[in-house]
C-alpha atoms as a PDB file:
ATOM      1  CA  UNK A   1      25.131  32.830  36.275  1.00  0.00           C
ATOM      2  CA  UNK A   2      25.279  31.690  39.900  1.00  0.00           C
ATOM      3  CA  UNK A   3      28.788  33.829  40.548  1.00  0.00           C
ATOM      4  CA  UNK A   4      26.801  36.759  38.913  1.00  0.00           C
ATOM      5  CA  UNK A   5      24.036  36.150  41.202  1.00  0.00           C
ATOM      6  CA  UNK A   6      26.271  35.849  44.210  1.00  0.00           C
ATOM      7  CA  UNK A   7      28.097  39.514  43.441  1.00  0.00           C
ATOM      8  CA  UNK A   8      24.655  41.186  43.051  1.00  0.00           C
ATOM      9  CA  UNK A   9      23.255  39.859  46.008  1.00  0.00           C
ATOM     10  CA  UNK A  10      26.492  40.481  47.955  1.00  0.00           C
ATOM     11  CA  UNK A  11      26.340  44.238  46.320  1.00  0.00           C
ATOM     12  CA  UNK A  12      22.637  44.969  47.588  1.00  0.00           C
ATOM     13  CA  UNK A  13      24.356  44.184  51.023  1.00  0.00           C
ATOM     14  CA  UNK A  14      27.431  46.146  50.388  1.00  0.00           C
ATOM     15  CA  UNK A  15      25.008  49.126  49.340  1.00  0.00           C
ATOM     16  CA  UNK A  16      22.309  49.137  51.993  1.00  0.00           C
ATOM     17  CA  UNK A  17      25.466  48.961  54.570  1.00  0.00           C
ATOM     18  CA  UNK A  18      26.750  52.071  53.286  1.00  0.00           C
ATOM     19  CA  UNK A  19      23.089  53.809  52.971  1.00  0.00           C
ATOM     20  CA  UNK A  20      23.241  52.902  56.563  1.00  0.00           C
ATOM     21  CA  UNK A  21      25.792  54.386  57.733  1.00  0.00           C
ATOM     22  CA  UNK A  22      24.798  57.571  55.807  1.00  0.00           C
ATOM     23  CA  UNK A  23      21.661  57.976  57.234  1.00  0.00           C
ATOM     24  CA  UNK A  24      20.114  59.214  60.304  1.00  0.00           C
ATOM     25  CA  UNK A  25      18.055  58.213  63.410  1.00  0.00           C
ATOM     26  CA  UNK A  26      15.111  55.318  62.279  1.00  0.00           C
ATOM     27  CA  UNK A  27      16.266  54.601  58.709  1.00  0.00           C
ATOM     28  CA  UNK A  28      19.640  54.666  59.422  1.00  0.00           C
ATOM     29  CA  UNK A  29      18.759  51.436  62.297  1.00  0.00           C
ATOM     30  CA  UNK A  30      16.093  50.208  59.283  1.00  0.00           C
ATOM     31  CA  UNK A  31      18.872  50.373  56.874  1.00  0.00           C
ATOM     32  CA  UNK A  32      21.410  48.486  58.948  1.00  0.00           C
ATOM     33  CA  UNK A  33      19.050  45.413  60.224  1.00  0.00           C
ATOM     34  CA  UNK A  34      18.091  45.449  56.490  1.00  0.00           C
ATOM     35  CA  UNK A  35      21.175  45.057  55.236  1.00  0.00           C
ATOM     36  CA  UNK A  36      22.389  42.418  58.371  1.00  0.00           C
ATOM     37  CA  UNK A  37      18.864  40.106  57.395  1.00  0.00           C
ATOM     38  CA  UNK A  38      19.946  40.340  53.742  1.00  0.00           C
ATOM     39  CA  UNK A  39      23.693  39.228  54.243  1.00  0.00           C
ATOM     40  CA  UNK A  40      22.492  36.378  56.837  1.00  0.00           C
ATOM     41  CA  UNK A  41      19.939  34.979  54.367  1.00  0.00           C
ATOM     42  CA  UNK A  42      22.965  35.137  51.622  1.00  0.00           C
ATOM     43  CA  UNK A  43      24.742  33.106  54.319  1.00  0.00           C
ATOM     44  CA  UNK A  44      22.223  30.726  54.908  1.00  0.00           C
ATOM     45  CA  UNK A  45      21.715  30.533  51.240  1.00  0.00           C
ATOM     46  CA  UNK A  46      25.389  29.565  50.244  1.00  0.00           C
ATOM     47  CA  UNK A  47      25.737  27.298  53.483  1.00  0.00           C
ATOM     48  CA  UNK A  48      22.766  25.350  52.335  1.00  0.00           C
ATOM     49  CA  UNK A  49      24.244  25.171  48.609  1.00  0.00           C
ATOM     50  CA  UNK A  50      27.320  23.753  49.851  1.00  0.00           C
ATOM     51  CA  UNK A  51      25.823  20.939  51.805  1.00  0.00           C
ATOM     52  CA  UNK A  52      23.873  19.587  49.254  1.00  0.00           C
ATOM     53  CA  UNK A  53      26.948  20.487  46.650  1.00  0.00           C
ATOM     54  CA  UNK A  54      28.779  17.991  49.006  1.00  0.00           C
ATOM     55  CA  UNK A  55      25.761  15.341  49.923  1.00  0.00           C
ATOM     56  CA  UNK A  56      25.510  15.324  45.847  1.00  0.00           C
ATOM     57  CA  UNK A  57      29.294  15.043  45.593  1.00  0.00           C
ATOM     58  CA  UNK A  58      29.466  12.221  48.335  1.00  0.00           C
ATOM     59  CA  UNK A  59      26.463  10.092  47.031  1.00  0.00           C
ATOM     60  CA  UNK A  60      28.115  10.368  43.044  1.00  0.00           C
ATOM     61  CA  UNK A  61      31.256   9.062  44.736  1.00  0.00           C
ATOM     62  CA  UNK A  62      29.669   5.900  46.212  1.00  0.00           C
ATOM     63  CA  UNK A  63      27.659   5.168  42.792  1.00  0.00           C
ATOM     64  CA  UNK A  64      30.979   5.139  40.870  1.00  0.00           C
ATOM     65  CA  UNK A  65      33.215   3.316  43.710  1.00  0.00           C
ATOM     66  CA  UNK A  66      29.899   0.303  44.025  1.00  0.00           C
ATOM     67  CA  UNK A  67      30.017   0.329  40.037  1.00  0.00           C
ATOM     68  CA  UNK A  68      34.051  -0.307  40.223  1.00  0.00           C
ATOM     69  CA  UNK A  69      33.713  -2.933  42.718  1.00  0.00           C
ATOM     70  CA  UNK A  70      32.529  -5.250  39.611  1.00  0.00           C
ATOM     71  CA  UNK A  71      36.068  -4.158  37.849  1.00  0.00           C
ATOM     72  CA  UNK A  72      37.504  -5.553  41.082  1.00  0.00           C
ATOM     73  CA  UNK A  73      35.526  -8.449  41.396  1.00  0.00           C
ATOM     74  CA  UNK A  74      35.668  -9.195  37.651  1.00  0.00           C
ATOM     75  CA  UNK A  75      40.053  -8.807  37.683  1.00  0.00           C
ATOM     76  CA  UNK A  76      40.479 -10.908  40.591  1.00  0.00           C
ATOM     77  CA  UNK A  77      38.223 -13.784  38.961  1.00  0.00           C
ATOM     78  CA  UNK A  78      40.464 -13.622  35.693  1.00  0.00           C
ATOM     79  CA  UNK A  79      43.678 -14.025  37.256  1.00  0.00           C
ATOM     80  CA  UNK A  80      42.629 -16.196  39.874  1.00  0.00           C
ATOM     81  CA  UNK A  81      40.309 -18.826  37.461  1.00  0.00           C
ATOM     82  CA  UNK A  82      40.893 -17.645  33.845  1.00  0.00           C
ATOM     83  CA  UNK A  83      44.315 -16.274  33.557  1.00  0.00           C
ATOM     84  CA  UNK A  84      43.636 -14.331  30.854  1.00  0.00           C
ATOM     85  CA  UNK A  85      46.767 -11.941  29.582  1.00  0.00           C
ATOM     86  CA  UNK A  86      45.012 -10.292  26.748  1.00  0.00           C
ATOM     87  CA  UNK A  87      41.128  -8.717  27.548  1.00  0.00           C
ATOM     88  CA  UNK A  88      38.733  -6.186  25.621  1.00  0.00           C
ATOM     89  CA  UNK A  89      36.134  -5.140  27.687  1.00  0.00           C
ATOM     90  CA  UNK A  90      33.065  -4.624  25.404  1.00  0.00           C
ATOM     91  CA  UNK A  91      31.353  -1.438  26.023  1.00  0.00           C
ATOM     92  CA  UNK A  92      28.493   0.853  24.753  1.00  0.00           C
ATOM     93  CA  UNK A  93      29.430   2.438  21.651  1.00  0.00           C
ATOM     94  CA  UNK A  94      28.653   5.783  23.925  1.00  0.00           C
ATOM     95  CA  UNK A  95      31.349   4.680  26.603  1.00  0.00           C
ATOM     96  CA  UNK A  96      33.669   7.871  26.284  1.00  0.00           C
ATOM     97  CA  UNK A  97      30.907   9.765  27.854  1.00  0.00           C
ATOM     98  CA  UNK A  98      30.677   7.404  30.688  1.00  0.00           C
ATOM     99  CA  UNK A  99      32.372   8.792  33.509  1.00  0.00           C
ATOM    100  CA  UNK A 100      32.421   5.938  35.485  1.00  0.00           C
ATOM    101  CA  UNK A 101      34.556   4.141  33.118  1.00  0.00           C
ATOM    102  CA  UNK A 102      37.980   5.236  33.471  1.00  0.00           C
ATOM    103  CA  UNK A 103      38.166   4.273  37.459  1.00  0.00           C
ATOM    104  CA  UNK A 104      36.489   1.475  36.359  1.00  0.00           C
ATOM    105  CA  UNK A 105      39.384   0.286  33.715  1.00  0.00           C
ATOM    106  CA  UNK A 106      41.580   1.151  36.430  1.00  0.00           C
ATOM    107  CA  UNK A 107      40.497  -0.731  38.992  1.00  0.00           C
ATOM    108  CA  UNK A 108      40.027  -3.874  36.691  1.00  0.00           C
ATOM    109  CA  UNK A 109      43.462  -3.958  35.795  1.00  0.00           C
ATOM    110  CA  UNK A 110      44.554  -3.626  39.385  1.00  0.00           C
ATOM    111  CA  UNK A 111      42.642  -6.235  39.815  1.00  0.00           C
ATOM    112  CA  UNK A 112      43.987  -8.391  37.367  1.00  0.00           C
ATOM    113  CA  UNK A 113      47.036  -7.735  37.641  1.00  0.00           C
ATOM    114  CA  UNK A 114      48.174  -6.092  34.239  1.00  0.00           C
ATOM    115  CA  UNK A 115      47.103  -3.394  31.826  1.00  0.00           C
ATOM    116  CA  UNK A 116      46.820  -5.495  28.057  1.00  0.00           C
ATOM    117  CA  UNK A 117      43.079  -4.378  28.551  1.00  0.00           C
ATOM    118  CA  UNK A 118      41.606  -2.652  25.278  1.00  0.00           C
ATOM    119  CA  UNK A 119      38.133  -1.122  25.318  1.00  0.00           C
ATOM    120  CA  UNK A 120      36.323  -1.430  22.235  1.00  0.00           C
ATOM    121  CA  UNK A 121      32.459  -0.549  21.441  1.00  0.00           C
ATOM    122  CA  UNK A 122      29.957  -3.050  20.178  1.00  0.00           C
ATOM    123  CA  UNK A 123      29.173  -1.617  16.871  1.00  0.00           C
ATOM    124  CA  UNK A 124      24.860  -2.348  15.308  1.00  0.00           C
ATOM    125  CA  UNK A 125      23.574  -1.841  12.406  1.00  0.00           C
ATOM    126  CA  UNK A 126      21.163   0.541  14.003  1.00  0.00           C
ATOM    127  CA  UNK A 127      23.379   2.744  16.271  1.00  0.00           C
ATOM    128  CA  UNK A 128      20.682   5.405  16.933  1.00  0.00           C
ATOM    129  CA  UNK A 129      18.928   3.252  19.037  1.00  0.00           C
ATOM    130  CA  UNK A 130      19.301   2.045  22.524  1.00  0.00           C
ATOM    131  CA  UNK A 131      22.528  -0.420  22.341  1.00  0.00           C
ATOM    132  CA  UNK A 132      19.888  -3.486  24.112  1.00  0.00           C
ATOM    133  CA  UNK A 133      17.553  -3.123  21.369  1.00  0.00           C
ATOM    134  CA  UNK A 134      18.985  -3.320  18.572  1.00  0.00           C
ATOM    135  CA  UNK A 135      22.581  -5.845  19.054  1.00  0.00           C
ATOM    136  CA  UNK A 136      22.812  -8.977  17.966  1.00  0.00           C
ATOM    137  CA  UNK A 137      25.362 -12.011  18.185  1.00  0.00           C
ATOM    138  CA  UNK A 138      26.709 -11.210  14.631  1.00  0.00           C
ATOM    139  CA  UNK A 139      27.468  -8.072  16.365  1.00  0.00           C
ATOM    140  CA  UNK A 140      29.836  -9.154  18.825  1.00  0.00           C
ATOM    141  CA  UNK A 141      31.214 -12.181  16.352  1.00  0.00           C
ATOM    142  CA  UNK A 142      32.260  -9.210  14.562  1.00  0.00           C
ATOM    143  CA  UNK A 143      34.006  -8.113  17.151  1.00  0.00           C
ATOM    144  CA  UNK A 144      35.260 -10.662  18.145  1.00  0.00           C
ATOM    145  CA  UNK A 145      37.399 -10.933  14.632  1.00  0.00           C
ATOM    146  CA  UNK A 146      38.657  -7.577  15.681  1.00  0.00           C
ATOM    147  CA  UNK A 147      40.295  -9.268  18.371  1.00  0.00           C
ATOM    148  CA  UNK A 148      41.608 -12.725  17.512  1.00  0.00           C
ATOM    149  CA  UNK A 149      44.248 -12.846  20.116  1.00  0.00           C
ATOM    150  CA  UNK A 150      42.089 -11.755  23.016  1.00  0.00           C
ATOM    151  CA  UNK A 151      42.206 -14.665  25.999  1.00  0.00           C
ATOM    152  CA  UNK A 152      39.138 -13.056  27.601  1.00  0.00           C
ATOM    153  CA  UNK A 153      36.162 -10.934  26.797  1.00  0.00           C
ATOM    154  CA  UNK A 154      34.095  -9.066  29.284  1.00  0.00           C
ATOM    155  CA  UNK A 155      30.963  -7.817  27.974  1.00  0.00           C
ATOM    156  CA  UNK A 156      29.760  -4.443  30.014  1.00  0.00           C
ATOM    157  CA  UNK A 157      26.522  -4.401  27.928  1.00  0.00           C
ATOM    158  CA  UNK A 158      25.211  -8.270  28.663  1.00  0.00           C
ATOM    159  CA  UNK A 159      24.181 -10.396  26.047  1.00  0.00           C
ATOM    160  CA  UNK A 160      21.643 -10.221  23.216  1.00  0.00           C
ATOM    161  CA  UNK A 161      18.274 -12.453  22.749  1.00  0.00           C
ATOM    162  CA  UNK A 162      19.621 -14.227  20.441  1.00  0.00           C
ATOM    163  CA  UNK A 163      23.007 -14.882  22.372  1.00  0.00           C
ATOM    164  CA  UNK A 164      23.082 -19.025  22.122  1.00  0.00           C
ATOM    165  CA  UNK A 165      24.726 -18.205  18.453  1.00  0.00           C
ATOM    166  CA  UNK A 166      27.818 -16.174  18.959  1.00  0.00           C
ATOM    167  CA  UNK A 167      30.621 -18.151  18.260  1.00  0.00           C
ATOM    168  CA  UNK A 168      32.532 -17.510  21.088  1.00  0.00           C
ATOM    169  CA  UNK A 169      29.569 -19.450  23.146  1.00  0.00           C
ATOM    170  CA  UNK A 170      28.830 -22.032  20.587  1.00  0.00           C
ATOM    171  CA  UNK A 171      32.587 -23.037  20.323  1.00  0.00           C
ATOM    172  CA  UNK A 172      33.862 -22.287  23.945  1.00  0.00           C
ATOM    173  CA  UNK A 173      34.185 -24.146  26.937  1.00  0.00           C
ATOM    174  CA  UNK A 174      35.983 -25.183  30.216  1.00  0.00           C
ATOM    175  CA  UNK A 175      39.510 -24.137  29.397  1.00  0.00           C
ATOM    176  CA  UNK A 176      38.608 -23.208  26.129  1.00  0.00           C
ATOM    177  CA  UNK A 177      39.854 -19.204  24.649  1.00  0.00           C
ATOM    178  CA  UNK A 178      38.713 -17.163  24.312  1.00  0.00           C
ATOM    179  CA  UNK A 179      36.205 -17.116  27.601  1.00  0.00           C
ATOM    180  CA  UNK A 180      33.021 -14.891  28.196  1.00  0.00           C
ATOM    181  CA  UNK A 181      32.459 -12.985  31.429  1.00  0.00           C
ATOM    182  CA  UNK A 182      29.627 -10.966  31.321  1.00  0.00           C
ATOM    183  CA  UNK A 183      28.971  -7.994  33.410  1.00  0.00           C
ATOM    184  CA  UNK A 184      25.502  -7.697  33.220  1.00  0.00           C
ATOM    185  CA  UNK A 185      22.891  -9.914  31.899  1.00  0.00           C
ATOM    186  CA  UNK A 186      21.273  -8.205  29.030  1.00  0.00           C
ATOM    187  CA  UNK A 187      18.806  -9.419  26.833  1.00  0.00           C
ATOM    188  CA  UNK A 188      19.613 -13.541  26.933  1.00  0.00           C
ATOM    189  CA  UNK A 189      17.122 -15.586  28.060  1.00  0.00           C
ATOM    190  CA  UNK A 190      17.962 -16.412  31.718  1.00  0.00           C
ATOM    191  CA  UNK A 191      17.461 -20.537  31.245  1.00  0.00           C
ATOM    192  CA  UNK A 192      19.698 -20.092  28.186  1.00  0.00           C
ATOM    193  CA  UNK A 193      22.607 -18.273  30.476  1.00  0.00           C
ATOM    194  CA  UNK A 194      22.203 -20.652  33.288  1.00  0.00           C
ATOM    195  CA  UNK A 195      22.987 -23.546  30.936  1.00  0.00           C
ATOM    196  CA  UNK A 196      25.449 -21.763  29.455  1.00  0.00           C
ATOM    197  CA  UNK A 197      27.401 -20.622  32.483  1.00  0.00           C
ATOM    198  CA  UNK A 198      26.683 -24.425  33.957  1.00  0.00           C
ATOM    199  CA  UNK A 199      28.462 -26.046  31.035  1.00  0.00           C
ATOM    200  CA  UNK A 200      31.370 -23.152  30.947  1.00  0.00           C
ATOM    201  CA  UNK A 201      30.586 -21.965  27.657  1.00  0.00           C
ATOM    202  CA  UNK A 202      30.231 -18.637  29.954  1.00  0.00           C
ATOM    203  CA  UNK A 203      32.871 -18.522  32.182  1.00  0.00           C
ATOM    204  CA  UNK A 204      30.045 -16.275  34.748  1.00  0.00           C
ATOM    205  CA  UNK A 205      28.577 -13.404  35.126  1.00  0.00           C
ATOM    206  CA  UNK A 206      27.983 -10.558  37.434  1.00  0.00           C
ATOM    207  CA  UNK A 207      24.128  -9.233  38.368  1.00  0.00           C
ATOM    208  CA  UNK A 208      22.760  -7.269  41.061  1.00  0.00           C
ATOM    209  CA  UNK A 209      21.801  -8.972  44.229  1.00  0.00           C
ATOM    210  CA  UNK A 210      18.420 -10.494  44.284  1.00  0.00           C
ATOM    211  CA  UNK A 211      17.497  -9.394  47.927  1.00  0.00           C
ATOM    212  CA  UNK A 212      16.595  -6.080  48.265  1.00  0.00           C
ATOM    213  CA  UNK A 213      19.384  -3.486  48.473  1.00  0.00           C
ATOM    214  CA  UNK A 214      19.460  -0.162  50.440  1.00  0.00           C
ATOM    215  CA  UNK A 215      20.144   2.371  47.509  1.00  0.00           C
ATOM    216  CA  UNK A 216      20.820   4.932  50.573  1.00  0.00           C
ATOM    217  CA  UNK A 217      23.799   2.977  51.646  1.00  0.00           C
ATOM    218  CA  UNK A 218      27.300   5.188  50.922  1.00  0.00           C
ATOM    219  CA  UNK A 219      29.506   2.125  49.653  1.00  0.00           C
ATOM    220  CA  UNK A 220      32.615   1.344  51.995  1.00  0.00           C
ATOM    221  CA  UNK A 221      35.801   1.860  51.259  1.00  0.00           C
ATOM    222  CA  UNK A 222      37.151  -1.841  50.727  1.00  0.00           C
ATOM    223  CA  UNK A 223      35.619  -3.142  47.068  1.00  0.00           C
ATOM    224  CA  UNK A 224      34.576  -6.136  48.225  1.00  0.00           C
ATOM    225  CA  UNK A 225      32.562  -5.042  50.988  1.00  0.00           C
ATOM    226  CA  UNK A 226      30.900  -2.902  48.142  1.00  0.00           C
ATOM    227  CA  UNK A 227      30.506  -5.679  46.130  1.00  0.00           C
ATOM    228  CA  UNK A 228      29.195  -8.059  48.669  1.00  0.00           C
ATOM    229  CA  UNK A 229      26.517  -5.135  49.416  1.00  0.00           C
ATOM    230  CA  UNK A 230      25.336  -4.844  46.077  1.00  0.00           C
ATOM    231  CA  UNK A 231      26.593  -7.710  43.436  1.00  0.00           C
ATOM    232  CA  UNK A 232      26.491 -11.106  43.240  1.00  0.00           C
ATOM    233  CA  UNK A 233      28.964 -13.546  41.054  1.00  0.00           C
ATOM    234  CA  UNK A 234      27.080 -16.321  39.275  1.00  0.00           C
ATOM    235  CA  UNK A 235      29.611 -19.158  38.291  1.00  0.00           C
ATOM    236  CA  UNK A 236      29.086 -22.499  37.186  1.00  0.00           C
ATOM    237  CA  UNK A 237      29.566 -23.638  41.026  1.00  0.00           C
ATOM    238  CA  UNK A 238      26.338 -21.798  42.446  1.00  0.00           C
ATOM    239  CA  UNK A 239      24.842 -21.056  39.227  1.00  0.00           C
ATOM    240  CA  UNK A 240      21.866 -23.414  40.659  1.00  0.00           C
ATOM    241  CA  UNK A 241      18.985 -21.625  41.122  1.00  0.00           C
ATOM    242  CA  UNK A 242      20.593 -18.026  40.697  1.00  0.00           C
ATOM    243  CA  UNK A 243      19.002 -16.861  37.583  1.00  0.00           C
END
């Protein structure tokens, strides 16, 4: 539609230049500065769709590269304190159509240092509602069958209310596999995940900083900087007072 409108607007100008140089005396001049006001507002008109095209472009760019800081973030604290050599991130069960998600999985695996990282979607009973209303922890013990080799899980959707019951919190544990880093909080009641996180039954979890953040901000170019900006990593070394 908008290359259609383009070609008609650009054939008005087209034909009111040729009227012009058809005609004669007053209309011919009439014709001319008609058809010069017409292609300069077309002008305007396409310059101005191109900068916001590319202010649009540029602002969509630093909302993905600030959401892939947390892959970073969330890789280097694996390798670094976890080690863990087989992950599934747990996403939405919408995730393909997430289109922050593949530099995201990229990113995390740089980050970690390998690519044995599986996506897999937390599957409810209820899956035509919103994912945080309806999951529960016999939803991800299910999955977490799926998986019985997995060293780490990573949970992009946060925890449910009801979160003190999965098994992989109930049994886990400094050192213990396989551990829980959430991404995200969820619905879990925050005294509940600060105990939890405290005792290492979850390993940590990154949330948005509590100060206030400028939204306006492009994100810079080195992912930690991003991160710094925007995240914060609770562990059970500052967990203290953090949620």
């Amino acid at each position: 539609m908008r290359i259609l409108f383009g070609l008609a607007m650009l054939a008005a100008v087209l034909g009111l230049w040729l009227l012009s140089r058809k005609g004669f005396g007053p209309l011919k001049r009439k014709l001319g500065a008609a058809a010069l006001s017409l292609l300069l507002a077309v002008g305007a008109a396409g310059y101005l769709r191109l900068a916001l095209n590319s202010e649009i472009s540029a602002l969509q760019d630093s909302e993905t590269f600030y959401y892939a800081s947390q892959a970073d973030a969330a890789g280097r604290f694996i390798r670094e304190k976890l080690a863990g050599t087989d992950i599934v991130l747990i996403a939405d069960p919408g995730y393909r159509d997430d289109l922050r998600l593949p530099g995201f999985r990229e990113a995390f695996c740089r980050a970690v240092g390998h690519d044995n990282v599986e996506l897999a979607p937390l599957e409810t009973s209820n899956p035509e509602l919103p994912l945080y209303e309806t999951m529960k922890s016999d939803d991800f013990d299910r999955l977490q069958q799926k998986f019985p080799e997995a060293d780490v899980f990573v949970s992009l959707v946060g925890l449910p209310s009801d979160a003190m019951r999965m098994k992989m919190i109930r049994q886990g544990g400094p050192g213990k596999k396989p551990a829980l880093l959430l991404i995200g909080l969820g619905e879990v009641p925050r005294r509940q995940l600060a105990e939890a996180i405290r005792s290492g039954r979850v390993a940590g979890a990154i949330t948005l900083r509590t100060e206030q953040i400028d939204s306006d901000r492009l994100a810079p170019r080195n992912p930690e900087e991003a991160f710094a900006l925007r995240y914060r990593l609770i562990t059970p070394e500052n967990v203290a007072g953090a949620l």
